[in-house]
Protein backbone atom coordinates (compact mmCIF):
# COMPACT_ATOMS: atom_id res chain seq x y z
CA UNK A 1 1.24 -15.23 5.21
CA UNK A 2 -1.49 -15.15 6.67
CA UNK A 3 -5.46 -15.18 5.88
CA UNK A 4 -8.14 -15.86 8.15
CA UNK A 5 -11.40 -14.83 7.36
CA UNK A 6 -13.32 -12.58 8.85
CA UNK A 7 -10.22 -10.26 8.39
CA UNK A 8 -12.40 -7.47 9.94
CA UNK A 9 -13.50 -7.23 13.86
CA UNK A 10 -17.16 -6.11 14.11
CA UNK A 11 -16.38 -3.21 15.94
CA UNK A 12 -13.72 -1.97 13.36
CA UNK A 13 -10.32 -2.70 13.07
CA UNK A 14 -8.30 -6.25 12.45
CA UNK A 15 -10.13 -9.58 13.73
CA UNK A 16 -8.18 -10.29 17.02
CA UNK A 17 -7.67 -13.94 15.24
CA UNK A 18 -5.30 -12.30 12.64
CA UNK A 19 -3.88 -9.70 15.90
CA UNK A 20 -2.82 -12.89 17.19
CA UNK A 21 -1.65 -14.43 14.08
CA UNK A 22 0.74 -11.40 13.48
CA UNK A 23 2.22 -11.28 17.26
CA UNK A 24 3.33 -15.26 16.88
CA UNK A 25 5.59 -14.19 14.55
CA UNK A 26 8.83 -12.42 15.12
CA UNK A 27 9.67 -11.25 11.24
CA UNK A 28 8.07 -10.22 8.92
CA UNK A 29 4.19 -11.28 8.36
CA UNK A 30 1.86 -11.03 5.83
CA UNK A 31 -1.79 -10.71 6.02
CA UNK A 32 -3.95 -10.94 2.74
CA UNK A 33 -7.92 -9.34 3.18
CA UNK A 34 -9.42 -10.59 0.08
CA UNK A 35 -11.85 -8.28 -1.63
CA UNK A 36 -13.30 -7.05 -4.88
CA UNK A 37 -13.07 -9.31 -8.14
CA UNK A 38 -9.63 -11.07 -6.19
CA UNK A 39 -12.31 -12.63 -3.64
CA UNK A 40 -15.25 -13.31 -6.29
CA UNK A 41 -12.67 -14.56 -9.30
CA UNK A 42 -9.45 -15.22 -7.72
CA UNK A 43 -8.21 -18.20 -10.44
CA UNK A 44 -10.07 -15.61 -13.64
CA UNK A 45 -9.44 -12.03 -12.22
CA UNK A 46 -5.67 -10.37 -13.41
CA UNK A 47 -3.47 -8.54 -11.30
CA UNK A 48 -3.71 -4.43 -11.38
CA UNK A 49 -0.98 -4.14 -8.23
CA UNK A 50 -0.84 -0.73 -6.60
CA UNK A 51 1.82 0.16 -4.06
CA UNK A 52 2.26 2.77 -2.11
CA UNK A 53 5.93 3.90 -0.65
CA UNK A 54 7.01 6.90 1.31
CA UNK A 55 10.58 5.89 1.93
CA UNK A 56 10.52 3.81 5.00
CA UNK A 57 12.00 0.48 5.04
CA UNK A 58 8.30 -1.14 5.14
CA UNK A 59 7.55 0.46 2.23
CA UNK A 60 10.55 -0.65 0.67
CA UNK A 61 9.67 -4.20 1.56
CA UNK A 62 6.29 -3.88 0.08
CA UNK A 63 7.61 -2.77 -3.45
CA UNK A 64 9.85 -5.75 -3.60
CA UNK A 65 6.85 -7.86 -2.76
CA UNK A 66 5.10 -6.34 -5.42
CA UNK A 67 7.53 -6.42 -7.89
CA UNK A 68 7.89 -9.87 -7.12
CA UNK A 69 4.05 -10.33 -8.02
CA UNK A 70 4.40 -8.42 -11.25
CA UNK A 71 7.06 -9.74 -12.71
CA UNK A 72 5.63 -13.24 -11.95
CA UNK A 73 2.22 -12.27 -13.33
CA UNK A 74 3.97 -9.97 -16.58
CA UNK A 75 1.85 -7.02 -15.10
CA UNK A 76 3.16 -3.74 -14.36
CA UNK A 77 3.16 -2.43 -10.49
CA UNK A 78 1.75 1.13 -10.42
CA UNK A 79 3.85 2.86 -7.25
CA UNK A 80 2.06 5.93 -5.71
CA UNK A 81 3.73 8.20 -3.46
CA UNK A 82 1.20 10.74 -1.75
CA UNK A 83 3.07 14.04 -1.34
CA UNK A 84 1.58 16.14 1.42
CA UNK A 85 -0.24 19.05 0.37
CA UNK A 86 1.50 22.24 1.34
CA UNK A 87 -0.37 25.42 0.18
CA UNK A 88 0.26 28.88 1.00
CA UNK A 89 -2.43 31.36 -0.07
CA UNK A 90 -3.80 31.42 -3.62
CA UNK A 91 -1.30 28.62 -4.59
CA UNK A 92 -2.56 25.52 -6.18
CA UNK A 93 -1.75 22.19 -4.14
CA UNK A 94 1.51 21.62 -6.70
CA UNK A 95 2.80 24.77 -7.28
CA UNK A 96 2.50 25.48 -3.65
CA UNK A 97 4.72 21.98 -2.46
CA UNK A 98 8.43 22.97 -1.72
CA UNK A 99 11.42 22.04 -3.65
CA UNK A 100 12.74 20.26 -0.82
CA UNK A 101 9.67 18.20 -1.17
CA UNK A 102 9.94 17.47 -4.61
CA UNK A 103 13.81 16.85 -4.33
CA UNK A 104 12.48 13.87 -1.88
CA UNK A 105 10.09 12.57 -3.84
CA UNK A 106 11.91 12.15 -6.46
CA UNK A 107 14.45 10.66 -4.19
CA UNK A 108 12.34 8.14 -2.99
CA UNK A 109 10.83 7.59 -6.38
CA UNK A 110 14.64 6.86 -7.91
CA UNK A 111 15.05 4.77 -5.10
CA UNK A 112 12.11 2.48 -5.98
CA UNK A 113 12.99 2.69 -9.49
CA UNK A 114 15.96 0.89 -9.08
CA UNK A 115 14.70 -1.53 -6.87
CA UNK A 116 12.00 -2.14 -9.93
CA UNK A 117 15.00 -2.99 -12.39
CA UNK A 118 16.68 -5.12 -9.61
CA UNK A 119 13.76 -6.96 -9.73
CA UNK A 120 12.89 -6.82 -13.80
CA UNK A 121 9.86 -5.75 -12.91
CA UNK A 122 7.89 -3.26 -15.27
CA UNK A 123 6.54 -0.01 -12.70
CA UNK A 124 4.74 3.05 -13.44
CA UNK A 125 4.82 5.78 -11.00
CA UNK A 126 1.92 7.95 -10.01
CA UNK A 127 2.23 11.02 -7.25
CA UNK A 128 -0.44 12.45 -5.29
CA UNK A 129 -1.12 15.28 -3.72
CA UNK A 130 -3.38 15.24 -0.60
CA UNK A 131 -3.76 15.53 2.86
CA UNK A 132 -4.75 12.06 3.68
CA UNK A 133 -2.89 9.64 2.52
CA UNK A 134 -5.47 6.80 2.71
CA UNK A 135 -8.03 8.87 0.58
CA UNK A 136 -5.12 9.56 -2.04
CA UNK A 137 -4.70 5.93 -2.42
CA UNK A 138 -7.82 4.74 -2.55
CA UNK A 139 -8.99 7.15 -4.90
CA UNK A 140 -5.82 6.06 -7.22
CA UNK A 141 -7.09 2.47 -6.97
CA UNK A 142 -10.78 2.91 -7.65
CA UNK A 143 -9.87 5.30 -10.55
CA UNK A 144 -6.62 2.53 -12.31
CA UNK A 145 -9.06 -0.33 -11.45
CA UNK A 146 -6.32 -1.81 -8.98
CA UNK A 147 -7.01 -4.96 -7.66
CA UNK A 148 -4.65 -5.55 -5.23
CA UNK A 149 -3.58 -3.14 -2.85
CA UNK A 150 0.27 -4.11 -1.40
CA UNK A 151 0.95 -1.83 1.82
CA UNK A 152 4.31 -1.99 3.57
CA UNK A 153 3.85 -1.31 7.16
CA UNK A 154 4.80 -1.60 10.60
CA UNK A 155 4.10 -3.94 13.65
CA UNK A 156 2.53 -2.01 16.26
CA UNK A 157 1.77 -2.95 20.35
CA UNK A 158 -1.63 -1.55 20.15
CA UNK A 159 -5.04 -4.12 20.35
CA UNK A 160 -6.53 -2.25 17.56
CA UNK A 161 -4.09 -0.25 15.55
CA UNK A 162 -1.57 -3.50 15.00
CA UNK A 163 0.03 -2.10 12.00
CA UNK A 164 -1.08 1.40 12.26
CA UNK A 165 -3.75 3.76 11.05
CA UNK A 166 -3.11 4.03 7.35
CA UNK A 167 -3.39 0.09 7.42
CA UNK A 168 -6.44 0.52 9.60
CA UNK A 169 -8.05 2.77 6.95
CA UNK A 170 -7.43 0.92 4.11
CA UNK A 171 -8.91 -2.54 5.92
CA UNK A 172 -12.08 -0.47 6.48
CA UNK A 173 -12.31 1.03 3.29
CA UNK A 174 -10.75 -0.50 0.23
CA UNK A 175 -12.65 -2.30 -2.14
CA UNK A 176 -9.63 -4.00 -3.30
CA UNK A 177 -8.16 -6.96 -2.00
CA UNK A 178 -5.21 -5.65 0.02
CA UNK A 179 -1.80 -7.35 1.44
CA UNK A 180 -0.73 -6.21 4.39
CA UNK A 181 3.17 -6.77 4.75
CA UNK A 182 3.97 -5.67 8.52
CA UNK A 183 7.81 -6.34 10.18
């Protein structure tokens, strides 16, 4: 784990102190950007976890994390899966998804279920519909009052991008403190 503060470079993008951080280590590493009533009450302010999955190992890892944290804390984890939106003309963004689609996310969703009760951890599931996954789940934690933020994610090469550009858009944007759990 680890938190260095400023979290943020300047110029956008993770400090190259916590870039650094994240390359020493071979596994998995986690980097905490404290924000929002987390940072200004962290010993007073409770837990409102929100994680996102899509399926992919990382995201996997993040939900245990998380469920870890709930069950710990007795709060339930809100999961929110952002299904693209596929519309064909005069469809509305739902109605318009394929039944592939929703076989998967409810695949996925099953999945994570099970991982929940694994855990004993108490989840709620949420799905979104959007193009841009980053809005989706920002706009689920500023309207739920999430405080913490718990994205699974992956390590990347990159100087900027280290664990990719959904991570990079939540770091710039999110009000909420946010965990970054990268392998």
């Amino acid at each position: 784990m680890a938190g260095l503060h400023p979290a943020r470079a300047a110029a956008g993008g993770f400090h190259s102190k916590i870039i650094e951080v994240a390359r020493s280590f071979e596994g998995t590493v986690g980097v905490v950007v404290a924000r929002g009533t987390l940072h200004q009450r962290p010993l007073r302010s409770r837990l409102n976890i929100l994680v996102p999955v899509n399926g992919s190992n990382a995201s996997r890892r993040a939900a245990e994390f998380a469920f870890a944290l709930a069950r710990i804390e007795n709060v339930v984890a809100t999961v929110v899966y952002v299904a693209p939106a596929e519309r064909t003309r005069g469809e509305s963004r739902r109605l318009g998804r394929s039944l592939l689609s929703r076989r998967h996310e409810d695949s996925i969703l099953k999945d994570i279920a099970t991982l929940a009760d694994r855990h004993g951890a108490a989840i709620r599931t949420v799905v979104r519909v959007a193009d841009a996954a980053d809005t989706a789940i920002l706009r689920q934690a500023r309207r739920a009052g999430h405080t913490l933020i718990v994205l699974g994610t992956t390590k990347r090469q990159s100087d900027t991008l280290i664990f990719g550009t959904l991570a990079n858009a939540l770091l710039e944007r999110a009000e909420q403190s946010v965990l970054f759990l990268g392998s």
